[in-house]
Protein backbone atom coordinates (compact mmCIF):
# COMPACT_ATOMS: atom_id res chain seq x y z
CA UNK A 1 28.95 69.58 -125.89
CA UNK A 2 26.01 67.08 -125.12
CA UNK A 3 23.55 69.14 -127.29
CA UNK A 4 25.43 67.29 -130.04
CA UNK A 5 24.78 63.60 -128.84
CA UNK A 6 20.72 62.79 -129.83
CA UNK A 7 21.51 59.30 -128.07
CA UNK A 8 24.25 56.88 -126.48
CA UNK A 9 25.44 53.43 -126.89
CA UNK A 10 28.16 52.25 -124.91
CA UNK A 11 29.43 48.38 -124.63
CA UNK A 12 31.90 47.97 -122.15
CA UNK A 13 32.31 51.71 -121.10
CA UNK A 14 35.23 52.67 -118.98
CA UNK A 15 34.81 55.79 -116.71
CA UNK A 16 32.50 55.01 -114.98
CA UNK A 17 33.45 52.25 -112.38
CA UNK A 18 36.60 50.45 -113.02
CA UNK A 19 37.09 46.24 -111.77
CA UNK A 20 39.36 45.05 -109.25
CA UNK A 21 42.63 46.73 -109.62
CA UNK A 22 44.05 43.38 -107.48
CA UNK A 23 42.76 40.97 -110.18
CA UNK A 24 43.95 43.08 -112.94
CA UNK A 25 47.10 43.47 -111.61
CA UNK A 26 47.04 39.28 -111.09
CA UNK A 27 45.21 38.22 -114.57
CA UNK A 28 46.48 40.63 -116.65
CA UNK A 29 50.00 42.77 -115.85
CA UNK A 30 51.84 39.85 -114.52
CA UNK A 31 50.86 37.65 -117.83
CA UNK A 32 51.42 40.64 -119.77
CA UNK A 33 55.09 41.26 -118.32
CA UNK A 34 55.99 37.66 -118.95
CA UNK A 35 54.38 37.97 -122.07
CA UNK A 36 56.59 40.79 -123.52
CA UNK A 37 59.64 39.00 -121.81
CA UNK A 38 59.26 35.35 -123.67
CA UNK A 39 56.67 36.08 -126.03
CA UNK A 40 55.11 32.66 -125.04
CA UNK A 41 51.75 32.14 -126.51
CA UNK A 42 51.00 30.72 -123.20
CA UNK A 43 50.61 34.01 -121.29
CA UNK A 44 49.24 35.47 -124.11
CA UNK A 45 46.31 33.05 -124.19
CA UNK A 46 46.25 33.72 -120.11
CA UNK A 47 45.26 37.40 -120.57
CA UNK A 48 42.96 36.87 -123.55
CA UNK A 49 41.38 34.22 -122.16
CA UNK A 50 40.58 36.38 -119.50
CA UNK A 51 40.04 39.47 -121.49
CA UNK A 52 36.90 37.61 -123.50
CA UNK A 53 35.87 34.65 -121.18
CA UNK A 54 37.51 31.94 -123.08
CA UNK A 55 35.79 32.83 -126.12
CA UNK A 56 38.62 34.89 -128.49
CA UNK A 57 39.32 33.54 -131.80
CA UNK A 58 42.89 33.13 -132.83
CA UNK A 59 42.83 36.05 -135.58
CA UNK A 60 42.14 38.56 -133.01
CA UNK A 61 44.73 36.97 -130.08
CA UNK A 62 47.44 37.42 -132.54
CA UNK A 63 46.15 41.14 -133.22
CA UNK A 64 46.28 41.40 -129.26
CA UNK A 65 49.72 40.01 -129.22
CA UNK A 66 50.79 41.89 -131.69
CA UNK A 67 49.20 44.97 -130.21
CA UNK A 68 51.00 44.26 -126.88
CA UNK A 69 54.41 43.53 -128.95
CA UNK A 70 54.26 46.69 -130.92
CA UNK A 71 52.19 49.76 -129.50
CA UNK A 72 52.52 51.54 -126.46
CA UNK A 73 49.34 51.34 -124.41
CA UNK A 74 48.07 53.90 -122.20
CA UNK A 75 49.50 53.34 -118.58
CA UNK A 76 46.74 55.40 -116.51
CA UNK A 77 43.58 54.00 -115.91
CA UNK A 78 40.59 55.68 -117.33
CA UNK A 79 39.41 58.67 -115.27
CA UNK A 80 35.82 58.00 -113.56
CA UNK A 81 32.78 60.51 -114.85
CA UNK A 82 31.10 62.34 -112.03
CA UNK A 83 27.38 63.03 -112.11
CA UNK A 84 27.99 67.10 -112.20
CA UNK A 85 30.04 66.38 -115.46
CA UNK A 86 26.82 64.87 -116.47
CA UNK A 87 24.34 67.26 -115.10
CA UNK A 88 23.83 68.85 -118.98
CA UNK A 89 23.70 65.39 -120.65
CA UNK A 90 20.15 64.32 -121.11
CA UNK A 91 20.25 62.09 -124.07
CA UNK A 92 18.49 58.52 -123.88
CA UNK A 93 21.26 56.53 -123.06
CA UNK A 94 22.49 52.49 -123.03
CA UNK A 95 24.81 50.65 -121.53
CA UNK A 96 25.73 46.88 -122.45
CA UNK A 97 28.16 45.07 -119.92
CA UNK A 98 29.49 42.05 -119.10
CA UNK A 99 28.82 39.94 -116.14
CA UNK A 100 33.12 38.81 -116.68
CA UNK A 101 34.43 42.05 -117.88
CA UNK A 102 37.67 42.06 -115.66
CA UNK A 103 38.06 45.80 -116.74
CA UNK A 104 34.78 46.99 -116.18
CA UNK A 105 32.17 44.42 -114.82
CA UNK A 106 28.49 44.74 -114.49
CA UNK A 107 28.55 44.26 -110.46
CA UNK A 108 30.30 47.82 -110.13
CA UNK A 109 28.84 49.67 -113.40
CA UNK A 110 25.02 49.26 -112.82
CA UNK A 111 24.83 51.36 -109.50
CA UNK A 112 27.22 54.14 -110.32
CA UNK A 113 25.61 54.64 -114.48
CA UNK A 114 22.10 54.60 -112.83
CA UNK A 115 23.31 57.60 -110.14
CA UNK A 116 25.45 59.54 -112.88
CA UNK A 117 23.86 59.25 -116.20
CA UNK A 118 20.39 61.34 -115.94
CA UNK A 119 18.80 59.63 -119.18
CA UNK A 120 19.91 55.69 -118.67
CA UNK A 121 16.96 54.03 -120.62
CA UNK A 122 18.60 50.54 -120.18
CA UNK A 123 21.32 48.48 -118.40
CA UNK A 124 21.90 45.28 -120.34
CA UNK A 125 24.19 42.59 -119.08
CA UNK A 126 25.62 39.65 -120.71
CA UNK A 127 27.55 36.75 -119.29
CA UNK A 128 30.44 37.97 -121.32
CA UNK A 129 34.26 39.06 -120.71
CA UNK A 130 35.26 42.55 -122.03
CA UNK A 131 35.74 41.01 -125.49
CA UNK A 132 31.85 39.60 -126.70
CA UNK A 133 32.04 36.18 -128.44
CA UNK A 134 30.17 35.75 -131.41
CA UNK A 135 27.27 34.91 -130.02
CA UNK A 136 27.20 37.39 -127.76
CA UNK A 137 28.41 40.35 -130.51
CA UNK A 138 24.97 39.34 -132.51
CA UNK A 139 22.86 40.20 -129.56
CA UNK A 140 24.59 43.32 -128.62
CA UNK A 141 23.84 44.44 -132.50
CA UNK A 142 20.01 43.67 -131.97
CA UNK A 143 19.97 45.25 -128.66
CA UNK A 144 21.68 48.86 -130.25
CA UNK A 145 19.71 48.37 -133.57
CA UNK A 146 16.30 48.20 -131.33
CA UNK A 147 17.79 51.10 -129.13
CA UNK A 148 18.58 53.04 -132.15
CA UNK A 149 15.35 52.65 -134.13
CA UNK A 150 13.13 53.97 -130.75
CA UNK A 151 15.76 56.92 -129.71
CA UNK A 152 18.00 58.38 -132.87
């Protein structure tokens, strides 16, 4: 129903080009299966480290641990949007991504949102991980505040 969206924000999006399945695989299953075997903060701090550049605080690695501990994640990959699933979406769109995003980086979103998404009004990239530090979180908000006061 894309009548019903006036305008797009996404941070991070998945279906649209997904990151090494190799380096996933390496930097986050295999810490995540020793992880849920020891529960060693050590692996834990491997896959969030990697998850958010080195930048997550502790509050929100313990809510990933306990996340991991307790809920049963989705075991599929997301599946990729083609451009004829698009071809009736016309509303101004933006996409924030990060340069470190192991799930879905920049290098392999840019071309494939630019050929599938008809109304992309911006690409922004940040040298972040798919978890924005602080710093990073505040300009995010000012870049979808300033997107949202020209386009909703």
């Amino acid at each position: 129903m894309p009548d019903k969206i006036d305008c797009a924000v996404l941070v991070s999006p998945a279906g649209i080009r997904l990151g090494s399945k190799i380096r996933m695989i390496k930097d986050i299953l295999l810490p995540l299966v020793l992880f849920n075997g020891t529960s060693s903060q050590k692996y834990l701090n491997k896959i969030t480290d990697t998850m958010s550049d080195n930048s997550m605080r502790e509050i929100d690695k313990k809510i990933i641990g306990d996340v991991f501990k307790y809920i049963k994640l989705e075991q599929e990959m997301p599946k990729l949007t083609t451009k004829e699933e698009l071809s009736h979406y016309s509303s101004p769109t933006l996409i924030i991504a990060g340069k470190k995003d192991i799930f879905f980086p920049e290098s392999r979103l840019n071309k494939v949102a630019r050929e599938i998404i008809p109304n992309l009004i911006a690409f922004k990239t940040y040298d972040m991980g798919h978890f924005p530090s602080e710093e990073y979180l505040k300009k995010i908000n000012n870049d979808i505040v300033e997107f949202l006061t020209d386009y909703y």
